[in-house]
Protein backbone atom coordinates (compact mmCIF):
# COMPACT_ATOMS: atom_id res chain seq x y z
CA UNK A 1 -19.22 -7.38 -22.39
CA UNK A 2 -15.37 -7.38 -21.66
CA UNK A 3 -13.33 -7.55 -24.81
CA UNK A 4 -10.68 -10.53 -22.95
CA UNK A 5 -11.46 -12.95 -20.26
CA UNK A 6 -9.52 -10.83 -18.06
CA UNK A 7 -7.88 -12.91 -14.86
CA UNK A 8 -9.48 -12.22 -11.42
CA UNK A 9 -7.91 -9.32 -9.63
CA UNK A 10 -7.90 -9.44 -6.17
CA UNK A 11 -7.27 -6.79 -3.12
CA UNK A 12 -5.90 -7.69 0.18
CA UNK A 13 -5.26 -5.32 2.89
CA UNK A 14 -4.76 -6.06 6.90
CA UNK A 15 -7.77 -5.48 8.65
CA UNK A 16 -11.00 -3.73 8.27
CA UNK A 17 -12.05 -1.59 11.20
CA UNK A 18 -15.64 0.12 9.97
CA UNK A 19 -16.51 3.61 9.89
CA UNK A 20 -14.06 4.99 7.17
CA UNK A 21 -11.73 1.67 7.65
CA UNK A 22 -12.67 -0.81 4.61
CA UNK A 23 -9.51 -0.06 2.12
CA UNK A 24 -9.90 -3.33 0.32
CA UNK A 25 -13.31 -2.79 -0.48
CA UNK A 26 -13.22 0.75 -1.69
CA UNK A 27 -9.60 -0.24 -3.46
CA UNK A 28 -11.80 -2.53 -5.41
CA UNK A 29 -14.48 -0.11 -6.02
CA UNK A 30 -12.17 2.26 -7.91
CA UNK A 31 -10.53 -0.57 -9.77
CA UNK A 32 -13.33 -2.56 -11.20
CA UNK A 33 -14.58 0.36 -13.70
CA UNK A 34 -11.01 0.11 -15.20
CA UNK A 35 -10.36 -3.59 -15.46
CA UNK A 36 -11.95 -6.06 -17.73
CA UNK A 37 -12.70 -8.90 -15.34
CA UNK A 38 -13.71 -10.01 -11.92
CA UNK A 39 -12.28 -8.09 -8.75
CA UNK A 40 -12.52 -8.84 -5.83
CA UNK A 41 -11.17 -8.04 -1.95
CA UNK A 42 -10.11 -9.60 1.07
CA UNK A 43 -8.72 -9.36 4.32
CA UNK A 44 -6.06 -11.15 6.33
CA UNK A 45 -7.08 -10.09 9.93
CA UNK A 46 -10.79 -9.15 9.35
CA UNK A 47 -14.13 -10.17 7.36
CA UNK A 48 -14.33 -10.78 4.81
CA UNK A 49 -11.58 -12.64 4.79
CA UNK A 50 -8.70 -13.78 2.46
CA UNK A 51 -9.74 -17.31 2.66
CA UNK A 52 -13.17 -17.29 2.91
CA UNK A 53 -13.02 -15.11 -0.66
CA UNK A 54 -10.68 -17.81 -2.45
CA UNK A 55 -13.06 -20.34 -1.54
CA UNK A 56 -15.94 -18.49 -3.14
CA UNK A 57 -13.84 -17.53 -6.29
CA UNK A 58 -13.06 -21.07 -6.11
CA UNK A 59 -16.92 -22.28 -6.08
CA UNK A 60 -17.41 -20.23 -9.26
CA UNK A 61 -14.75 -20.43 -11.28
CA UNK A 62 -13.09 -17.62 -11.24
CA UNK A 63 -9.77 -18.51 -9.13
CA UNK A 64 -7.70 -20.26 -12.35
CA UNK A 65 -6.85 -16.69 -13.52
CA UNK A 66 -6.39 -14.84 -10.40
CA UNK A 67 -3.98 -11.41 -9.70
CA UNK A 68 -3.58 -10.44 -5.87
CA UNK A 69 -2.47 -6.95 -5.21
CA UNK A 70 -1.42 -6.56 -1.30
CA UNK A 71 -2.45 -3.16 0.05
CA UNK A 72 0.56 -2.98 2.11
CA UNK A 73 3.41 -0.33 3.11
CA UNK A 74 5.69 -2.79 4.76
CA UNK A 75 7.15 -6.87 3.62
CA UNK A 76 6.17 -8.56 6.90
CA UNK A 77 5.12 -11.84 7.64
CA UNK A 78 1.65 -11.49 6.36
CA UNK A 79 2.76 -10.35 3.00
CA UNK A 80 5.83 -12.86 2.29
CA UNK A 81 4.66 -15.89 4.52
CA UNK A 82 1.15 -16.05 5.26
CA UNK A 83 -0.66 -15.05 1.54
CA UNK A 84 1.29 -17.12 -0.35
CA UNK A 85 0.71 -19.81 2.65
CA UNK A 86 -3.30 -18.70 1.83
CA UNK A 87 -2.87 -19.43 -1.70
CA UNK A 88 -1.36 -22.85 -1.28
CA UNK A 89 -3.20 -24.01 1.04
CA UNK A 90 -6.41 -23.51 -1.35
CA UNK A 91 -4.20 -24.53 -4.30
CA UNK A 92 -3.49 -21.45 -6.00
CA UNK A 93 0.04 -21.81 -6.59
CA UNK A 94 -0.23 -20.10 -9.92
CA UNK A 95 -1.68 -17.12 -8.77
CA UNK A 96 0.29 -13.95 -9.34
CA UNK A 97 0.81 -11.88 -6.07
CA UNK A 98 1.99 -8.15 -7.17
CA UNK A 99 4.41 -6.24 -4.96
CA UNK A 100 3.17 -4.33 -2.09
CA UNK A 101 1.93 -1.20 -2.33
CA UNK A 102 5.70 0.26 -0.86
CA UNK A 103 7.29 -1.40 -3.89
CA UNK A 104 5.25 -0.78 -7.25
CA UNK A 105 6.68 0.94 -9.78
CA UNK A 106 6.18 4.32 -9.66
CA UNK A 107 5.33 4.26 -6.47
CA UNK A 108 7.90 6.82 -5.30
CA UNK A 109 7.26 9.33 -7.60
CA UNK A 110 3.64 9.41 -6.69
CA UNK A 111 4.68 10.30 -3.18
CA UNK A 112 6.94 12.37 -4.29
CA UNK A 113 4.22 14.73 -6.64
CA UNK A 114 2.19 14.71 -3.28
CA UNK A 115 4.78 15.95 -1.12
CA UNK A 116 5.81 18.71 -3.40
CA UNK A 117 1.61 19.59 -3.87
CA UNK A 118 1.27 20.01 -0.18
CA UNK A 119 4.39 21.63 0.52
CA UNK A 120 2.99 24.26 -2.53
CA UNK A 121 -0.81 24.23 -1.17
CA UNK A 122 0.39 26.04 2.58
CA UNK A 123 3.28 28.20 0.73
CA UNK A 124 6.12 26.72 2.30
CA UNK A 125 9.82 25.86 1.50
CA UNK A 126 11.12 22.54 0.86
CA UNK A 127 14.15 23.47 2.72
CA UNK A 128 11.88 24.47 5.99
CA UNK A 129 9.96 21.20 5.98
CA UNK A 130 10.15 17.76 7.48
CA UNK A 131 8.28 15.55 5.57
CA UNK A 132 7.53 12.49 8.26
CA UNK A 133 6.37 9.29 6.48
CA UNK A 134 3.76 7.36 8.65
CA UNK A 135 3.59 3.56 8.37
CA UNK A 136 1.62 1.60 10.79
CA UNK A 137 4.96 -0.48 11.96
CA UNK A 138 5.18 -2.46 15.13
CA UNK A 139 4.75 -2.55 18.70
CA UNK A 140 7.87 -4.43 19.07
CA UNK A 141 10.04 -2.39 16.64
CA UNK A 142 12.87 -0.47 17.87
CA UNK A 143 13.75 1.47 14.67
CA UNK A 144 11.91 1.98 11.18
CA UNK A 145 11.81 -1.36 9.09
CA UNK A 146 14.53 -1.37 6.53
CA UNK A 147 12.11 -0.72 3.76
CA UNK A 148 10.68 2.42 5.32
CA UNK A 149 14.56 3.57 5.33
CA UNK A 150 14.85 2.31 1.94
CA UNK A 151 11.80 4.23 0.74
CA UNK A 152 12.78 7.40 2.85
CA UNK A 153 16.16 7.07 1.07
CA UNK A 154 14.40 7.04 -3.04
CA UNK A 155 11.99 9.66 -1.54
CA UNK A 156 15.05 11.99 -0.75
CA UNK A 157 15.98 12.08 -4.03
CA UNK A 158 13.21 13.28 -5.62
CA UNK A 159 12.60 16.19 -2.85
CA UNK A 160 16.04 16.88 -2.29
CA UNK A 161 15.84 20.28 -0.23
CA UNK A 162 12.74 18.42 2.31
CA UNK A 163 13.86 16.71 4.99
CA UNK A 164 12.79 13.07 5.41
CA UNK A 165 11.62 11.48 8.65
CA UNK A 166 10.17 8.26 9.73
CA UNK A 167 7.71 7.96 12.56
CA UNK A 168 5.56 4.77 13.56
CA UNK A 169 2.18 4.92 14.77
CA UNK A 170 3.36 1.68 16.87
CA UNK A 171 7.15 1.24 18.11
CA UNK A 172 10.06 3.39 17.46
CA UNK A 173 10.75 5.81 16.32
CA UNK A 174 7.21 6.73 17.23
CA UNK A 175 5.24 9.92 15.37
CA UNK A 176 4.80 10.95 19.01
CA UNK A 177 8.70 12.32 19.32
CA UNK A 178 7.93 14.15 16.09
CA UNK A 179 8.97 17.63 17.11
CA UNK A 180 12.38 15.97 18.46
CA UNK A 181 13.00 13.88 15.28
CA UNK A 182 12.79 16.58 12.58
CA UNK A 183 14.30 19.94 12.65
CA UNK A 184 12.21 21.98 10.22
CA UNK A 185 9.32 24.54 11.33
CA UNK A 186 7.07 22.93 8.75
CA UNK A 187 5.61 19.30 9.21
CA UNK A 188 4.33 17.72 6.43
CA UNK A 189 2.42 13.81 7.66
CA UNK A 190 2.45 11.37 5.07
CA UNK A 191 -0.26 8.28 6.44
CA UNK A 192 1.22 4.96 4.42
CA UNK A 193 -1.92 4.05 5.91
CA UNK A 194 -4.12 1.72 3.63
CA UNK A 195 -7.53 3.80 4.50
CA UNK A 196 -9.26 6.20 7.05
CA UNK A 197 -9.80 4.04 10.06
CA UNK A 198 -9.21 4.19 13.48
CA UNK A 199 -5.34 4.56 12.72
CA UNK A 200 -5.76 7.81 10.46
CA UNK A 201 -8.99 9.10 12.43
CA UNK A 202 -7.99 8.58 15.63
CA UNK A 203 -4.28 7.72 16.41
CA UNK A 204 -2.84 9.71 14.30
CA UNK A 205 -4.09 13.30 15.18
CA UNK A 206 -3.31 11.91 18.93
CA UNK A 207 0.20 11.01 18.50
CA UNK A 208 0.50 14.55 16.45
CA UNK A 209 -1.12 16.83 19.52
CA UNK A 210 -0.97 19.69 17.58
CA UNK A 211 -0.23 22.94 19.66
CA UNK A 212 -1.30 26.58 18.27
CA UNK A 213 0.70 28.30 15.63
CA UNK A 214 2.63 24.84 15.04
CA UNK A 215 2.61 24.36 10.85
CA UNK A 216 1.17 20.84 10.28
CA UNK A 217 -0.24 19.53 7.22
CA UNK A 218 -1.81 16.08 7.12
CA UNK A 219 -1.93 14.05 3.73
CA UNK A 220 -4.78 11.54 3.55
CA UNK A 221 -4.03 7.91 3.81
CA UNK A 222 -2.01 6.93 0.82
CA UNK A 223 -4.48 3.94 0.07
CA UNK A 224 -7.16 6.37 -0.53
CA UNK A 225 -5.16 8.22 -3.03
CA UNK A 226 -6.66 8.67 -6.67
CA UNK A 227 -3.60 7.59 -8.10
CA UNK A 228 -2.96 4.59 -6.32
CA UNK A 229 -5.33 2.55 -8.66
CA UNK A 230 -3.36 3.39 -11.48
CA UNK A 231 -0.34 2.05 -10.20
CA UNK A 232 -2.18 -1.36 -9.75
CA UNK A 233 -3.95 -1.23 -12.82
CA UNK A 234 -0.38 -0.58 -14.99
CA UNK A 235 1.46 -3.61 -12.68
CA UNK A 236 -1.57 -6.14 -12.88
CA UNK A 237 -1.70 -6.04 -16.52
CA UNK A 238 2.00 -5.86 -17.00
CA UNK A 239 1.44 -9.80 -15.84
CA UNK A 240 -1.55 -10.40 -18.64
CA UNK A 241 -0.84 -11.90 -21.77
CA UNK A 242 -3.63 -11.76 -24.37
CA UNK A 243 -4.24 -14.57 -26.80
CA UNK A 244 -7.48 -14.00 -29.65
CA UNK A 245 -10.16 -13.59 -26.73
CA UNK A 246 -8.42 -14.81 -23.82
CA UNK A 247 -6.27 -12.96 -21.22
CA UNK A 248 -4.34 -14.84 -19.41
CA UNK A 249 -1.73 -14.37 -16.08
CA UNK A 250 2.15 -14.75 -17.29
CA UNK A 251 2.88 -15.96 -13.93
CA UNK A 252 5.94 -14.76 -12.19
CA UNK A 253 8.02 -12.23 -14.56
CA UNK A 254 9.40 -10.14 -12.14
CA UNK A 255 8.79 -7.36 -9.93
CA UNK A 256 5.94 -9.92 -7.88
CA UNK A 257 6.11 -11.22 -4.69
CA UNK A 258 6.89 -14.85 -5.90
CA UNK A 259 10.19 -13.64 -7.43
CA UNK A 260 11.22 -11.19 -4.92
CA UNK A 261 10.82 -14.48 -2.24
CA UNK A 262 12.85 -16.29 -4.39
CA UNK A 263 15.65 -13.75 -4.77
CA UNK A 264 15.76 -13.08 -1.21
CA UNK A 265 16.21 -17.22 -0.30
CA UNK A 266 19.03 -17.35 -3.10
């Protein structure tokens, strides 16, 4: 028995492609030991789906009190336009959408104790090793989205002597022209990848085409990351007030999505 009606805390990622590839779902899994209330997952581009999964929290009642964390690395369209476009259009306007993943607190310095781990586990030097961050960015894109730059920028700071590098799996700069964008003889991959599907599994060690004696070392996906859940947890229930027995969402307070769309349109 949960000590508060806690609200409904939801997980939304992009797509689900099977065989390693459901990061909502396993997201979830690691979060619903540590939260006193429903949780749930969805996706935007794959089953089951966002919508489909309001409805049903919907039909039993447990949409009034609902927290959405977006398992995201990027603040695209689907994040900023189409989930909040979900939510209205199934009358959630109350709901609480959290930050993307790229933007909770403490997000950088989790990245940050990661980097500094691997670079430890093979021996190296910071100051021989390019640290390329990995999002899944865009066929279309040209250079890295202003948030990856933003994030490579905060990440700098905490590892001052690595060298920080961003390379898409899609569009440019691509992880393919890795050995021409950094300079170091050590290359540390950082997947801001939400799980192990196809991406991490297969297009990643492709783009990479490691040769012999190269010195690579490939973080896991950053959605499967132990630590991750934490981050949610500590954000989701910074939005919970608790009254006798009942927990209930704040609504926007800052540092969720509502609030950073309505400082942007200001």
């Amino acid at each position: 028995m949960t000590q508060f009606e806690m609200p409904t805390l939801m997980m939304v990622a992009h797509g689900n492609s099977g065989n390693g590839g459901d990061p909502a779902g396993q997201l979830a899994a690691k979060v619903r030991d540590r939260w006193d209330g429903r949780v749930s997952f969805g996706y935007m581009r794959s089953q089951p789906s966002v919508s489909d999964q309001l409805d049903h929290l919907k039909q039993f009642g447990d949409a009034d009190r609902l927290i959405l964390f977006p398992l995201f690395f990027s603040e695209g369209y689907l994040v900023f336009e189409e989930l909040p476009k979900n939510l209205e259009d199934a009358g959630l306007n109350d709901a609480v959408i959290l930050p993307p993943a790229i933007n909770l607190p403490g997000f950088t310095q989790m990245v940050a104790d990661h980097v500094q781990d691997g670079i430890a586990r093979r021996g190296w030097q910071a100051s021989d090793t390019s640290v390329f961050l990995v999002p899944h960015g865009l066929k279309t894109l040209t250079e890295a989205l202003p948030e990856t730059l933003r994030f490579a920028d905060d990440l700098s700071r905490f590892c001052p002597s690595a060298e920080i590098v961003v390379g898409n799996i899609e569009g440019h700069p691509s992880l393919a022209d890795w050995r021409d964008l950094g300079s170091r003889k050590n290359a540390l991959i950082v997947p801001m990848l939400a799980g192990g599907g196809m991406h991490a599994r297969d297009d990643l060690p492709q783009l990479i085409s490691a040769r012999p004696g190269e010195e690579i070392e490939i973080l896991a996906p950053i959605g499967q990351w132990d630590e991750l859940p934490t981050l949610v947890i500590a954000e989701a229930n910074r939005h919970v007030a608790r009254f006798g027995k009942y927990a209930v969402p704040l609504g926007p307070t800052g540092y969720d999505l509502w609030s950073e769309r309505m400082a942007r349109s200001a």
